[in-house]
Every structure is written in C-alpha cells, then in structure tokens.
Protein backbone atom coordinates (compact mmCIF):
# COMPACT_ATOMS: atom_id res chain seq x y z
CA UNK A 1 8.24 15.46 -84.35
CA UNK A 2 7.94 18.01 -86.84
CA UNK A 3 3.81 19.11 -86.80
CA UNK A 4 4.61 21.66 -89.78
CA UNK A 5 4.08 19.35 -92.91
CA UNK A 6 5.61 22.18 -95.44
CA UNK A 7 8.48 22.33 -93.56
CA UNK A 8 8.83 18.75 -93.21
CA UNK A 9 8.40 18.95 -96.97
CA UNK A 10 10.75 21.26 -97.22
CA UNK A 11 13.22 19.14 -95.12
CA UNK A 12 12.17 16.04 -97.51
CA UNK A 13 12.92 18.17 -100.73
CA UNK A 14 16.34 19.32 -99.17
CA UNK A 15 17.95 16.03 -98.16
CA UNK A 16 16.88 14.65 -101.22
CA UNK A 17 18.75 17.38 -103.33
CA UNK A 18 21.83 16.31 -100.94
CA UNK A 19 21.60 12.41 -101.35
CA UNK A 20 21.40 13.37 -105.34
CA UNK A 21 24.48 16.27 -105.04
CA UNK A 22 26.73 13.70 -103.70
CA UNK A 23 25.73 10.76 -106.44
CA UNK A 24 26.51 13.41 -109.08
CA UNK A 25 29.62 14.61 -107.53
CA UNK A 26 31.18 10.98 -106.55
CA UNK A 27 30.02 10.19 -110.39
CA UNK A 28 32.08 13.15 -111.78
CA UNK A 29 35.11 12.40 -109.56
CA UNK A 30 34.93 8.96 -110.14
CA UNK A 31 34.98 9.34 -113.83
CA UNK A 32 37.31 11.88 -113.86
CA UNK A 33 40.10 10.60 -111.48
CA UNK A 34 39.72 6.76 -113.07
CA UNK A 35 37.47 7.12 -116.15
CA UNK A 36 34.09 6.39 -117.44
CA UNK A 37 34.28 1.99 -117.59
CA UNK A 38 35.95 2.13 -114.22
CA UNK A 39 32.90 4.54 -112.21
CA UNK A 40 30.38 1.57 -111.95
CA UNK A 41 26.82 2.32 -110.27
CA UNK A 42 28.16 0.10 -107.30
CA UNK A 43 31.45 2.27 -106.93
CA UNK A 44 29.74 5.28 -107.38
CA UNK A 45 26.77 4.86 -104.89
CA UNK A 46 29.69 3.27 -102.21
CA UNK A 47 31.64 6.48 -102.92
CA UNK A 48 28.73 8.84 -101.94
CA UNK A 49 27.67 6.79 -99.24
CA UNK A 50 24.41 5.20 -100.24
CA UNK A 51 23.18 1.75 -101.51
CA UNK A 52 22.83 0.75 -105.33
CA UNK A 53 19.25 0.99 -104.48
CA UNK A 54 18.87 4.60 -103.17
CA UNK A 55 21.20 4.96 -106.32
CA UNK A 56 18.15 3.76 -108.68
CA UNK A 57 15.69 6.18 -106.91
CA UNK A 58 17.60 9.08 -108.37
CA UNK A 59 19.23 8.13 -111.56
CA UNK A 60 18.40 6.00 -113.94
CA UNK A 61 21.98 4.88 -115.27
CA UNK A 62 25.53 5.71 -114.43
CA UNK A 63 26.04 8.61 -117.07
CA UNK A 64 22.89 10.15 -115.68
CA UNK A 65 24.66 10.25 -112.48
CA UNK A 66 27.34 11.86 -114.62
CA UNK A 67 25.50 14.72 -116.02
CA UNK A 68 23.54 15.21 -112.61
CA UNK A 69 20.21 14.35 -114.53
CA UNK A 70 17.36 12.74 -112.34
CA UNK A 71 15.11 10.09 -114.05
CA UNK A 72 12.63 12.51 -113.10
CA UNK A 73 13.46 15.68 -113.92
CA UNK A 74 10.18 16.41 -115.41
CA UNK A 75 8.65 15.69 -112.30
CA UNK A 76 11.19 18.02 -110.22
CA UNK A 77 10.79 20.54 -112.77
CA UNK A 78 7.04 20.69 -112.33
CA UNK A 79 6.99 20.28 -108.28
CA UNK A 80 10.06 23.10 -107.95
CA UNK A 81 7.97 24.99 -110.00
CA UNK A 82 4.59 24.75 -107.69
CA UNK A 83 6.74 25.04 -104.88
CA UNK A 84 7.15 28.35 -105.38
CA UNK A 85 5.44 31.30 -104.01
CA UNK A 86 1.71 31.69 -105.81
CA UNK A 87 2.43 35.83 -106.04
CA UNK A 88 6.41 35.52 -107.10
CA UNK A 89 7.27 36.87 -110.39
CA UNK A 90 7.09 34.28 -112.96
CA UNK A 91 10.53 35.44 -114.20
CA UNK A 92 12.07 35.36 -110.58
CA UNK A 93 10.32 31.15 -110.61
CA UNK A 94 11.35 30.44 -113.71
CA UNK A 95 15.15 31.47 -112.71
CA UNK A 96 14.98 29.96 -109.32
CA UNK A 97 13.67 26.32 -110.76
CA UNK A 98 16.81 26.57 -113.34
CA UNK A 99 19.29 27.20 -110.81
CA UNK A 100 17.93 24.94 -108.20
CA UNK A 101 16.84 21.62 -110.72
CA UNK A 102 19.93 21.48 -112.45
CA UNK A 103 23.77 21.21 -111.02
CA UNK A 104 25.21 24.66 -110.98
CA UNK A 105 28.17 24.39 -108.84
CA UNK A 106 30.91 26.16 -110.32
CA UNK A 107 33.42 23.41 -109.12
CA UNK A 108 31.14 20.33 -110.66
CA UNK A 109 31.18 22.18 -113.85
CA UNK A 110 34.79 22.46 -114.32
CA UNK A 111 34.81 18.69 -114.27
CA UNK A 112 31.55 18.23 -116.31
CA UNK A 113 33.45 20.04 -118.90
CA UNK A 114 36.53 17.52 -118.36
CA UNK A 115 34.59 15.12 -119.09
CA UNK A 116 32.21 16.11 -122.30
CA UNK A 117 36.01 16.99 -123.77
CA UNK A 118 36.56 13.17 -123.12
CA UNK A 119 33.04 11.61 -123.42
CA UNK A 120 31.03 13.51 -125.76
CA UNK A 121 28.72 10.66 -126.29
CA UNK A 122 27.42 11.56 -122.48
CA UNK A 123 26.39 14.91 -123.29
CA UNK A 124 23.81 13.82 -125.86
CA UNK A 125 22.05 13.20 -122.17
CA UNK A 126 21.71 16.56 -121.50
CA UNK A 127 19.31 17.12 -125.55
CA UNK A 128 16.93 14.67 -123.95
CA UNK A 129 16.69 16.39 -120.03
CA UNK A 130 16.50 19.25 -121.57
CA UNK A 131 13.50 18.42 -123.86
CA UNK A 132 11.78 16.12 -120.37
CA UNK A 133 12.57 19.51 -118.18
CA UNK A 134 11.26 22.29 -120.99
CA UNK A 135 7.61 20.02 -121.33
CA UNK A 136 7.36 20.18 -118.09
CA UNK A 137 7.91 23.54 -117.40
CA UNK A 138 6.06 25.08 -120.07
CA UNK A 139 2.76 23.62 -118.81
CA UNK A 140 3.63 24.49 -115.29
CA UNK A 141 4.51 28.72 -116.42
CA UNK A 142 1.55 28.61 -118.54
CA UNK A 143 -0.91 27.72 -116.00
CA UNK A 144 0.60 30.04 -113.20
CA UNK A 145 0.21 33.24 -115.85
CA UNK A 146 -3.15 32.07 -116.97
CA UNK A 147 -3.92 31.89 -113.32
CA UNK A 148 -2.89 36.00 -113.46
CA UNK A 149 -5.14 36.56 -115.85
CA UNK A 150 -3.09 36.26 -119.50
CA UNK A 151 -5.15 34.54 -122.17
CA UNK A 152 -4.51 30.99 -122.58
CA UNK A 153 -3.47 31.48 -126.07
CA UNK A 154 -0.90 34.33 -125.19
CA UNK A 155 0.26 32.50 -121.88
CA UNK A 156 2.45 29.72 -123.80
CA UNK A 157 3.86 31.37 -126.02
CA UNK A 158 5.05 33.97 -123.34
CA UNK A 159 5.78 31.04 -121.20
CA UNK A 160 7.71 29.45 -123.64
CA UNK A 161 9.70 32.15 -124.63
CA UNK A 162 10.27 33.15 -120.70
CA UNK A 163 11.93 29.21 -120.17
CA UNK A 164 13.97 29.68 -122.97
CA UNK A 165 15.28 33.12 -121.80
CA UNK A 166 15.83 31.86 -118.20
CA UNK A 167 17.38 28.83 -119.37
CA UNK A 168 19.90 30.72 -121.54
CA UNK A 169 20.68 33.11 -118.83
CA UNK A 170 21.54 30.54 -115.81
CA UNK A 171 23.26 28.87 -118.18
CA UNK A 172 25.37 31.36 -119.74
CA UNK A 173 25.81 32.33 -115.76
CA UNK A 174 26.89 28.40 -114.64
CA UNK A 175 29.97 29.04 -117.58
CA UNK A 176 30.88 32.32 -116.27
CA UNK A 177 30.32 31.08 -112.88
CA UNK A 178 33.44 28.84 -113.72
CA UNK A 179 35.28 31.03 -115.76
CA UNK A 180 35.63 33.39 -113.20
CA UNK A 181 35.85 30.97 -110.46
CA UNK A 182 32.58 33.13 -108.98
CA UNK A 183 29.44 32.07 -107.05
CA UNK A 184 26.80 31.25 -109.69
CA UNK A 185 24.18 33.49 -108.23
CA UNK A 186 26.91 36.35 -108.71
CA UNK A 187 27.16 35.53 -112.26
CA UNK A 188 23.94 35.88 -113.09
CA UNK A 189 23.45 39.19 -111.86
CA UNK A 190 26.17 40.32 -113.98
CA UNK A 191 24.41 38.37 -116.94
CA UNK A 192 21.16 40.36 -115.44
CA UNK A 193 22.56 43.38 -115.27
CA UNK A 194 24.48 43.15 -118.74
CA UNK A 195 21.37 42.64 -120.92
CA UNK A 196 19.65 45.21 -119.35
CA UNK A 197 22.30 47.92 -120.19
CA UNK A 198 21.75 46.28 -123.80
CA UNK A 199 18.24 46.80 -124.04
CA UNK A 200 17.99 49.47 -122.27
C-alpha cells in the first residue's frame, strides 16, 4: 500500500495518460491502416486493450480518439497546470502542460498528418480543444502570476500572451520533431534556442 497520496496521485495521473496514449494510438492506426468508417469505438477500445466503457471515460467520440483530444481537456489542462511546482517558472509550466496535455509523439504525428490529408473534416476537432484547453489555461497562469505578485489587470494579458507563445513553440517543435525524425523535447530547444538568437 502506497501511504504517499501525491505519489499515488502521481501513479493515478500516469496510468491514466497510458490507458489514453494507447486509445489514441490504436485510433490512428486503425484509421490509417483500414480507414475512418471501418475504426469503430468497439474496434478501437478492443485494439488498445480496454472496454467501450473505459473508452467513454476518455473520449467522447471516435474522432476524438483520433486527434488524441480528451472530453476533458479543460479539466487536464487546469489540474496539469496546478500540478506543477508553486515556485517553477510560469514559462517552464506553461511549456511542460503543452507538451504533456497534448500528443506529441513524433511517430503519432506522422500519422495524424496522414490522416488530416485524408479527413480534414476531423481536424476542425482540434479549433474547439484548442479554444476548451486555452480557457482553461488562461485562468489557471493568471492566478499563479497574480499569486507572484503581478496586478490582476496585467496578469492576463501576460498570461494570455505567454499560452499563446508556448503553444506556438511546442507546436512548431511537435512538426520539427517529425520532420527531423527527432525527440520532441530536442526540437524545442532548437526552437528555444533559435528565437533567442533572433531577439537577441
């Protein structure tokens, strides 16, 4: 018995992640090998080894599966977010919840981008996760630098302008990531590192 309830927490967090990895992936292969009518929930929860059920507790339909969305990404936004260490760099969060809440395996986005080229009508998903996750984040960044002393007027603008910074950097580091065929934490230090010889 584990007495340590933030590392049973921890453990929680981390097998769910890997019940929700494998959906996503069996959805993408599934759809990919045998195509979008043919990857039913049933065939897709079989494939990663879970019941239609636990298939419901992460995603709400099939193509959410697809794109790797959760019903609640809001909610995993927000608790990745608080998760975090109190005294860690807003910047370094904000990064860390982006890299962690969404699918960034290099390998899973060569066939996500299979299958927009065939199914663009799935990636309209991604305008309305995007939306959920960027709520849900603001409110979360804006409280942790109002809780570091930034005026509550300055702190969402600056938070809002942090998210969409972040956002734009792991994701401009997930393409290169597959590009290159590199690890995506690899990627975006050389996104890191490339905007600060710009600004610099």
């Amino acid at each position: 018995m584990n007495d340590n309830p933030d590392e049973s927490c921890g453990l929680r967090e981390r097998k769910k992640r890997q019940t929700a990895q494998a959906l996503h992936r069996a959805a993408l292969e599934l759809v990919h090998l045998e195509g979008l009518e043919a990857a039913t929930v049933s065939r897709i929860a079989e494939a990663a080894g879970v019941s239609q059920r636990t298939f419901f507790n992460y995603f709400a339909t099939k193509e959410a599966a697809v794109l790797g969305i959760p019903h609640d990404i809001d909610q995993r936004v927000a608790r990745s977010f608080a998760l975090r260490p109190e005294e860690e760099d807003v910047w370094v969060s904000i990064l860390e919840v982006a890299m962690t809440v969404f699918d960034r395996d290099p390998a899973n986005q060569e066939l996500s981008h299979d299958i927009y080229m065939r199914y663009p009508e799935i990636a309209r998903g991604l305008l309305d996760a995007s939306i959920k996750s960027r709520a849900a984040g603001l409110e979360a960044v804006a409280q942790r630098l109002i809780a570091q002393g930034v005026s509550e007027d300055n702190a969402t603008d600056r938070a809002h302008i942090l998210i969409e910074v972040g956002n734009s950097m792991v994701s401009t580091a997930a393409h290169l990531a597959r590009s290159k065929k590199i690890d995506v934490r690899e990627a975006l230090q050389i996104v890191q590192a490339t905007l600060a010889e710009e600004l610099a």
